[in-house]
N, C-alpha and C. Protein backbone atom coordinates (compact mmCIF):
# COMPACT_ATOMS: atom_id res chain seq x y z
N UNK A 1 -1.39 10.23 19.86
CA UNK A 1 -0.37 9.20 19.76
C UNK A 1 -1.04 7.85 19.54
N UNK A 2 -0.73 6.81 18.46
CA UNK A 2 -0.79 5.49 18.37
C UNK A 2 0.47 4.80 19.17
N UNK A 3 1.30 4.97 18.32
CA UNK A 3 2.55 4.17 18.48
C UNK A 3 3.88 4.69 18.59
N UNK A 4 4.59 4.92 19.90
CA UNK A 4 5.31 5.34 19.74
C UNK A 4 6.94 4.64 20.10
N UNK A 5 7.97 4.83 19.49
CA UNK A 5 8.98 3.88 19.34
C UNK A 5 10.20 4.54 19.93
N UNK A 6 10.49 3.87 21.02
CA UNK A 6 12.28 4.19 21.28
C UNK A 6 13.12 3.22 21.45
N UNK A 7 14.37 3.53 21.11
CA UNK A 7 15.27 2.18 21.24
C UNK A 7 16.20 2.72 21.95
N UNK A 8 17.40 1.80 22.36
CA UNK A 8 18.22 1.96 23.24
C UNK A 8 19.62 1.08 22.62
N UNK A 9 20.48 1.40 22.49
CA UNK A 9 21.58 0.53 21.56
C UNK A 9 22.39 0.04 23.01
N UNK A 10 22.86 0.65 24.10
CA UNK A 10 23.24 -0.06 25.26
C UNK A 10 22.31 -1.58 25.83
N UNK A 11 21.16 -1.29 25.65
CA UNK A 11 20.89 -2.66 26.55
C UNK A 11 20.31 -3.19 25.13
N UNK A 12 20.28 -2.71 24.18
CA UNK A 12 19.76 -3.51 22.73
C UNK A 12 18.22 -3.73 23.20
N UNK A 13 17.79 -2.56 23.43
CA UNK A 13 16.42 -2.94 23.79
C UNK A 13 14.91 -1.69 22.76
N UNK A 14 14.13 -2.21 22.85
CA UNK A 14 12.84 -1.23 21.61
C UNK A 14 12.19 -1.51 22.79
N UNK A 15 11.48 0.02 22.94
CA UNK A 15 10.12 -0.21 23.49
C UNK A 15 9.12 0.50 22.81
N UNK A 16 8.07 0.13 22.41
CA UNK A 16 6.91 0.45 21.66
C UNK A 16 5.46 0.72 22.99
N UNK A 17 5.34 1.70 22.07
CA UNK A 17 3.72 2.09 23.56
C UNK A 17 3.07 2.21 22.64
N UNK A 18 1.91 1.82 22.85
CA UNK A 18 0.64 1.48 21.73
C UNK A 18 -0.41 2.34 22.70
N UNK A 19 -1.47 3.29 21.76
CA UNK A 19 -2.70 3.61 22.64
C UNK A 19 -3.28 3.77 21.12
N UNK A 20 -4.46 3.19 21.43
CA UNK A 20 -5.57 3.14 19.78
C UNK A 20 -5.18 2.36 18.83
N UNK A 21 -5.42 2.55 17.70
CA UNK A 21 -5.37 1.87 16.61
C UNK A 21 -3.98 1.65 15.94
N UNK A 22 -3.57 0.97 15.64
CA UNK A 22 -2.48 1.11 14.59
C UNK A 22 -2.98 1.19 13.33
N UNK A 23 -1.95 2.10 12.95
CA UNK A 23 -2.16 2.63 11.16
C UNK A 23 -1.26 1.98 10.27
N UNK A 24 -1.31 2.15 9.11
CA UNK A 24 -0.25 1.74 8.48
C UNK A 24 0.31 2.87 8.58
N UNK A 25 0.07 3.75 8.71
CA UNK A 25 1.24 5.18 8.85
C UNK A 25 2.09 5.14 10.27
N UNK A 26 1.68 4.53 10.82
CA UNK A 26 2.54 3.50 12.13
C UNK A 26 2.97 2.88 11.99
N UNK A 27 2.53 2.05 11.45
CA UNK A 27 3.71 0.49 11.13
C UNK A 27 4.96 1.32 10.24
N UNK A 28 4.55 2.00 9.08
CA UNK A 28 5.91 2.58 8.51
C UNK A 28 6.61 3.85 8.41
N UNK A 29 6.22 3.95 9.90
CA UNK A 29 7.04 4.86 10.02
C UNK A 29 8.01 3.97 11.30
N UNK A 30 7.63 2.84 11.81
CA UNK A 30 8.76 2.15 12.95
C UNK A 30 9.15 1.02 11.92
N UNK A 31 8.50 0.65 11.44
CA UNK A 31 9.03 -0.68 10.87
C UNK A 31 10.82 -0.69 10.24
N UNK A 32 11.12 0.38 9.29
CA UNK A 32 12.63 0.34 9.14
C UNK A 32 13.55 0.35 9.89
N UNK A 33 12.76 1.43 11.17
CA UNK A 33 13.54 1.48 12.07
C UNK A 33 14.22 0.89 13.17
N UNK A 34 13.24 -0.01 12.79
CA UNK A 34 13.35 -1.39 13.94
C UNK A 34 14.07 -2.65 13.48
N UNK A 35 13.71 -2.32 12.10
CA UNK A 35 14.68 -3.87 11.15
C UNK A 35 16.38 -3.29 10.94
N UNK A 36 16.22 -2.02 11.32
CA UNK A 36 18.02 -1.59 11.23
C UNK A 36 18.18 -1.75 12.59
N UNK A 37 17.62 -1.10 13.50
CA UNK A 37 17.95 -2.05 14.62
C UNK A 37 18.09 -3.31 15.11
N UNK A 38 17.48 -4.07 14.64
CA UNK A 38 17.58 -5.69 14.90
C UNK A 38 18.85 -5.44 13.58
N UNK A 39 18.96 -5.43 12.73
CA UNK A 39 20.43 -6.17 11.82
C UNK A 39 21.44 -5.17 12.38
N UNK A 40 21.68 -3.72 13.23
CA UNK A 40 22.77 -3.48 13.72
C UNK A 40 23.25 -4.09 14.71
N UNK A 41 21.86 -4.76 15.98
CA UNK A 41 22.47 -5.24 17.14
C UNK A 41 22.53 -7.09 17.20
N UNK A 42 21.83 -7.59 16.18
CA UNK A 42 22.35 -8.24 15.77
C UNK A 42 21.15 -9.36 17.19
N UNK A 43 20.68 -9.06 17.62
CA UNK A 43 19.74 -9.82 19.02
C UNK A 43 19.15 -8.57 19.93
N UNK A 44 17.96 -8.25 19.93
CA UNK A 44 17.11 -7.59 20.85
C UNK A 44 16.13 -7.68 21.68
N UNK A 45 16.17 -7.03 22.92
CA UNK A 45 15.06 -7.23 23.71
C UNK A 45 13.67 -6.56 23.46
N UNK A 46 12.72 -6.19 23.35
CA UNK A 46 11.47 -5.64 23.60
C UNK A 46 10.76 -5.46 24.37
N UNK A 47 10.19 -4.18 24.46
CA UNK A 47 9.27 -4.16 25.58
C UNK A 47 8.10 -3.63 24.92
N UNK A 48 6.98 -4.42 25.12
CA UNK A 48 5.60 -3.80 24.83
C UNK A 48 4.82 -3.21 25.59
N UNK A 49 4.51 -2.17 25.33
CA UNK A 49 3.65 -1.25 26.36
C UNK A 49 2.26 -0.99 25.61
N UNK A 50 1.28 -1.49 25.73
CA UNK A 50 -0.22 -1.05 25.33
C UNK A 50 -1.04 -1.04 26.46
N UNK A 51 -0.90 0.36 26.34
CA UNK A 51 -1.74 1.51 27.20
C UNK A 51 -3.80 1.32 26.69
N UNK A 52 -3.81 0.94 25.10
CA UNK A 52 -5.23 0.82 25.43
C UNK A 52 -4.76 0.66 23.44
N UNK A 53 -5.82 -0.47 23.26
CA UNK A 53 -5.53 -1.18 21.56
C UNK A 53 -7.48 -0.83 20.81
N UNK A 54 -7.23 -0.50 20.47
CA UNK A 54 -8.59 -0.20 19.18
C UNK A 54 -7.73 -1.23 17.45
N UNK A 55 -7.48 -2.39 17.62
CA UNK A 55 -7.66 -2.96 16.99
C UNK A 55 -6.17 -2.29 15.42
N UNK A 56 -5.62 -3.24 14.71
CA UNK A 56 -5.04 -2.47 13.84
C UNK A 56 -5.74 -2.26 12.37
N UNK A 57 -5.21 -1.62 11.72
CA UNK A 57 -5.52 -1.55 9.69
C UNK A 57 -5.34 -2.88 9.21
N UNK A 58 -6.15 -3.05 8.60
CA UNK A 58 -6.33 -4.48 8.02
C UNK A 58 -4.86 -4.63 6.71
N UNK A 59 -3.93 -3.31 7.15
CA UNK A 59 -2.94 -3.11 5.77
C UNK A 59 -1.65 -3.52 6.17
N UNK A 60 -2.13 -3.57 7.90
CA UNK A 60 -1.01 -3.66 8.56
C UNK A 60 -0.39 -5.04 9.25
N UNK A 61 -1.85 -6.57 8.83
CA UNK A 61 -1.66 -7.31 9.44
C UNK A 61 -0.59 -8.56 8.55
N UNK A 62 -0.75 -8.78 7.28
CA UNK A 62 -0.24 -9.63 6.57
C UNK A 62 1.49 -8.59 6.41
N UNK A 63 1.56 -7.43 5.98
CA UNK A 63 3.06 -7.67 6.65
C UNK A 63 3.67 -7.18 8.54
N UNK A 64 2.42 -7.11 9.21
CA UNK A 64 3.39 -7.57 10.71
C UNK A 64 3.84 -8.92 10.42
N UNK A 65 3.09 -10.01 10.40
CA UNK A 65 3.35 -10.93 10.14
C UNK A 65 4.11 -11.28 9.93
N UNK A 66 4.79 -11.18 8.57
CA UNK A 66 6.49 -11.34 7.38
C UNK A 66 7.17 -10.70 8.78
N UNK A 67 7.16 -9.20 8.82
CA UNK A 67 8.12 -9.07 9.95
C UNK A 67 8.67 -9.66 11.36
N UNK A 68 7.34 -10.58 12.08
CA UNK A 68 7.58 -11.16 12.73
C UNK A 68 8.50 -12.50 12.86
N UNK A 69 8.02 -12.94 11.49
CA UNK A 69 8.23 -14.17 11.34
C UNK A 69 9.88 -14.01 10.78
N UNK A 70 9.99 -13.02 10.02
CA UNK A 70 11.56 -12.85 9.94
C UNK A 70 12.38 -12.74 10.82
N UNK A 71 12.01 -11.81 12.21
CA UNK A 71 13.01 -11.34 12.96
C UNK A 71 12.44 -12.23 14.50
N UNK A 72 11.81 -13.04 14.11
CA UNK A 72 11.49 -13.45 16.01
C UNK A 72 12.99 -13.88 16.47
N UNK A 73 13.70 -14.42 15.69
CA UNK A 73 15.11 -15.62 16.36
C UNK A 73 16.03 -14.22 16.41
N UNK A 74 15.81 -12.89 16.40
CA UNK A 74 16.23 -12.04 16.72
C UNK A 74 15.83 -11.45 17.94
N UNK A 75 14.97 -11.26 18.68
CA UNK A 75 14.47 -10.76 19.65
C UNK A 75 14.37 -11.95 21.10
N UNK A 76 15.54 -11.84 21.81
CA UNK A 76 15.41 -12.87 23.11
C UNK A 76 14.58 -12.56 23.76
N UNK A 77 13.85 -11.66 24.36
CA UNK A 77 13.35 -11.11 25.26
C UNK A 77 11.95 -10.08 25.23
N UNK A 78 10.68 -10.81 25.32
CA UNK A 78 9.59 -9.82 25.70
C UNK A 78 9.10 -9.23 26.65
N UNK A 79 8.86 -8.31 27.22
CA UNK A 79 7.85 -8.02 27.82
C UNK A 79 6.54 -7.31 27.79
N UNK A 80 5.64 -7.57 28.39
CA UNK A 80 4.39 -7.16 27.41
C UNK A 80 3.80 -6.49 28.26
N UNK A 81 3.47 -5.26 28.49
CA UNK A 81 2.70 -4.74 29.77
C UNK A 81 1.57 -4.11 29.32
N UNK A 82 0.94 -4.26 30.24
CA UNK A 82 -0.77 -3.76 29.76
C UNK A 82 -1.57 -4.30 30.86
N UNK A 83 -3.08 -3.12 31.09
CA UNK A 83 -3.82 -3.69 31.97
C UNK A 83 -5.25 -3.94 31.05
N UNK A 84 -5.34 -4.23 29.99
CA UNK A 84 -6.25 -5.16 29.34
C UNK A 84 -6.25 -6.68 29.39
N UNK A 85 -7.32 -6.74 29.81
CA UNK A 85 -7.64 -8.56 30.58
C UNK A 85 -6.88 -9.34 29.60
N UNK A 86 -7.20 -9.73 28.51
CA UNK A 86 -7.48 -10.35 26.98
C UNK A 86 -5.75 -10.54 27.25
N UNK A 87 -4.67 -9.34 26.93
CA UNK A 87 -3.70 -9.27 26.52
C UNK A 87 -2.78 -10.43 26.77
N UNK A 88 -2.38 -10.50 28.72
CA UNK A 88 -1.64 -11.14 29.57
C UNK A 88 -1.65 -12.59 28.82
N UNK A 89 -3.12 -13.29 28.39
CA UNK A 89 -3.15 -14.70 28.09
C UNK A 89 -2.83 -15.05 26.70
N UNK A 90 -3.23 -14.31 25.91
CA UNK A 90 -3.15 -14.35 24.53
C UNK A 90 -1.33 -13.97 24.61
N UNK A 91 -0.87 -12.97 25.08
CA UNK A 91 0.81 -12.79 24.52
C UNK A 91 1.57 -14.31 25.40
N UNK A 92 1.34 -14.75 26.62
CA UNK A 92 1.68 -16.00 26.95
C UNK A 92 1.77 -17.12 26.12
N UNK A 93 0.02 -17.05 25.84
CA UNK A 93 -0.71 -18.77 24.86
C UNK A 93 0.93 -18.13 23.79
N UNK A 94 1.13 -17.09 23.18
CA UNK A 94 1.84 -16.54 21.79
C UNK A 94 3.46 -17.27 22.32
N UNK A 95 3.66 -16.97 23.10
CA UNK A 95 5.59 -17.03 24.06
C UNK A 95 5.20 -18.51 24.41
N UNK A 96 4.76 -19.34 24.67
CA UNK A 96 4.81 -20.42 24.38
C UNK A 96 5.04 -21.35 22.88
N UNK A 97 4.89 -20.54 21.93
CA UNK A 97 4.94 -21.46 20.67
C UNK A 97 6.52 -21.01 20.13
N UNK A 98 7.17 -20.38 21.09
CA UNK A 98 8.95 -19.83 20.60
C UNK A 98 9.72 -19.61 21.39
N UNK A 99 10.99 -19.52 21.15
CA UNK A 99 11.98 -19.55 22.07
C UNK A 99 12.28 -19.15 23.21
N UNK A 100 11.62 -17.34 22.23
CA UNK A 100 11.58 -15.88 22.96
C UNK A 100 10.91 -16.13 24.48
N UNK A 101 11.80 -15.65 25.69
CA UNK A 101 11.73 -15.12 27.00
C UNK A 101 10.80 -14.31 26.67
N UNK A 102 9.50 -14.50 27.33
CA UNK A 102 8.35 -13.38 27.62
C UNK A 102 7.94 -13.53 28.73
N UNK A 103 7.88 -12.50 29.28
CA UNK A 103 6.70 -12.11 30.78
C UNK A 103 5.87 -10.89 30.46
N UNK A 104 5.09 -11.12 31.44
CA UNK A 104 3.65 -9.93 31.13
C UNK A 104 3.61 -9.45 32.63
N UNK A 105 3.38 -7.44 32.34
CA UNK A 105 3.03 -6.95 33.45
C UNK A 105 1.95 -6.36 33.59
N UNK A 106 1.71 -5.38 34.71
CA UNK A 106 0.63 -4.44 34.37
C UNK A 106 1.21 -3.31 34.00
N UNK A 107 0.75 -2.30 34.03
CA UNK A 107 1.05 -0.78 33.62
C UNK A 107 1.62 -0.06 34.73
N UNK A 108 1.22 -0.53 36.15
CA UNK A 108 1.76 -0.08 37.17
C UNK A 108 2.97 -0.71 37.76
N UNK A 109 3.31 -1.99 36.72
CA UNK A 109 4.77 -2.29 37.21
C UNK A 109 5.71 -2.49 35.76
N UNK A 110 5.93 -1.54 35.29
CA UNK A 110 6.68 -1.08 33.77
C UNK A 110 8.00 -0.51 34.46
N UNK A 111 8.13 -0.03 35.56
CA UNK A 111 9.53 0.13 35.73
C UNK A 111 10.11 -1.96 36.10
N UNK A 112 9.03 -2.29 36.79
CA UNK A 112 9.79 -4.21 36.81
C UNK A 112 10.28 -4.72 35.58
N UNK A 113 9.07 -4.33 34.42
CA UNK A 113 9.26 -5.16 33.12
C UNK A 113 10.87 -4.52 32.66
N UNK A 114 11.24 -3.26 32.74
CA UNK A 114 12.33 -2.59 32.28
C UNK A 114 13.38 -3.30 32.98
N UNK A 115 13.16 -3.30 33.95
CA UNK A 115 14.54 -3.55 35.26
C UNK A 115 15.05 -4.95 34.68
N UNK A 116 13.73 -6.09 34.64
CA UNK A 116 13.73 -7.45 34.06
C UNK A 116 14.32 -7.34 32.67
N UNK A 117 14.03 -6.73 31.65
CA UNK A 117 14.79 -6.58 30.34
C UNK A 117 16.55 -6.37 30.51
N UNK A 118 16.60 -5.30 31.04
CA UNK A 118 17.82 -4.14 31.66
C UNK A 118 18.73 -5.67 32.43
N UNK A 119 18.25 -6.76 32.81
CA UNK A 119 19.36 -7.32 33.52
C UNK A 119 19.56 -8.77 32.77
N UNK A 120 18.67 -8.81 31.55
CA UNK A 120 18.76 -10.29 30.73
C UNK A 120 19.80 -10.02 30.37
């Protein structure tokens, strides 16, 4: 497993679990799926779960990007869980430059980050 994607149309929420690398055979195989989700619900929450990152495809970074930058005023709500040092400060320094509600957990409190999504 790289990346794996579930959504939830009740609380309008995606959660993505990352372990290794992202591929571009990752990015497109969630990427549609996620942009019909954001234009059906119209505002979504997220939850990021990276369990352990080996870096992505260099195929995959110029359009995350476009995607981000299209759909951020779509997504109220991050949470970012992970027990890699690096992550917690860098997705913060990131939720500071936008609108988007973000908090960061560890891996051992992913039922909090849910509960916290589940009641925005």
């Amino acid at each position: 497993m790289t990346v794996e994607y579930e959504e939830d149309a009740e609380t309008k929420t995606v959660e993505l679990t990352v372990a290794g690398k992202v591929t571009r055979e990752d990015y497109d195989r969630i990427v549609d799926r996620m942009q019909g989700f954001i234009d059906a619900q119209g505002t979504v929450k997220l939850i990021e779960v990276i369990e352990s990152l080996d870096g992505f495809a260099p195929s995959v970074i110029w359009p995350g990007i476009k995607f981000d930058f299209r759909n951020l005023r779509h997504i109220s709500h991050v949470a970012v869980v992970s027990d890699i040092g690096w992550i917690g400060p860098v997705a913060k320094a990131a939720g500071a430059l936008v609108s988007t509600k973000l908090r960061t957990y560890d891996l051992d409190d992913l039922d909090a980050a849910r509960e916290w999504i589940a009641s925005e």
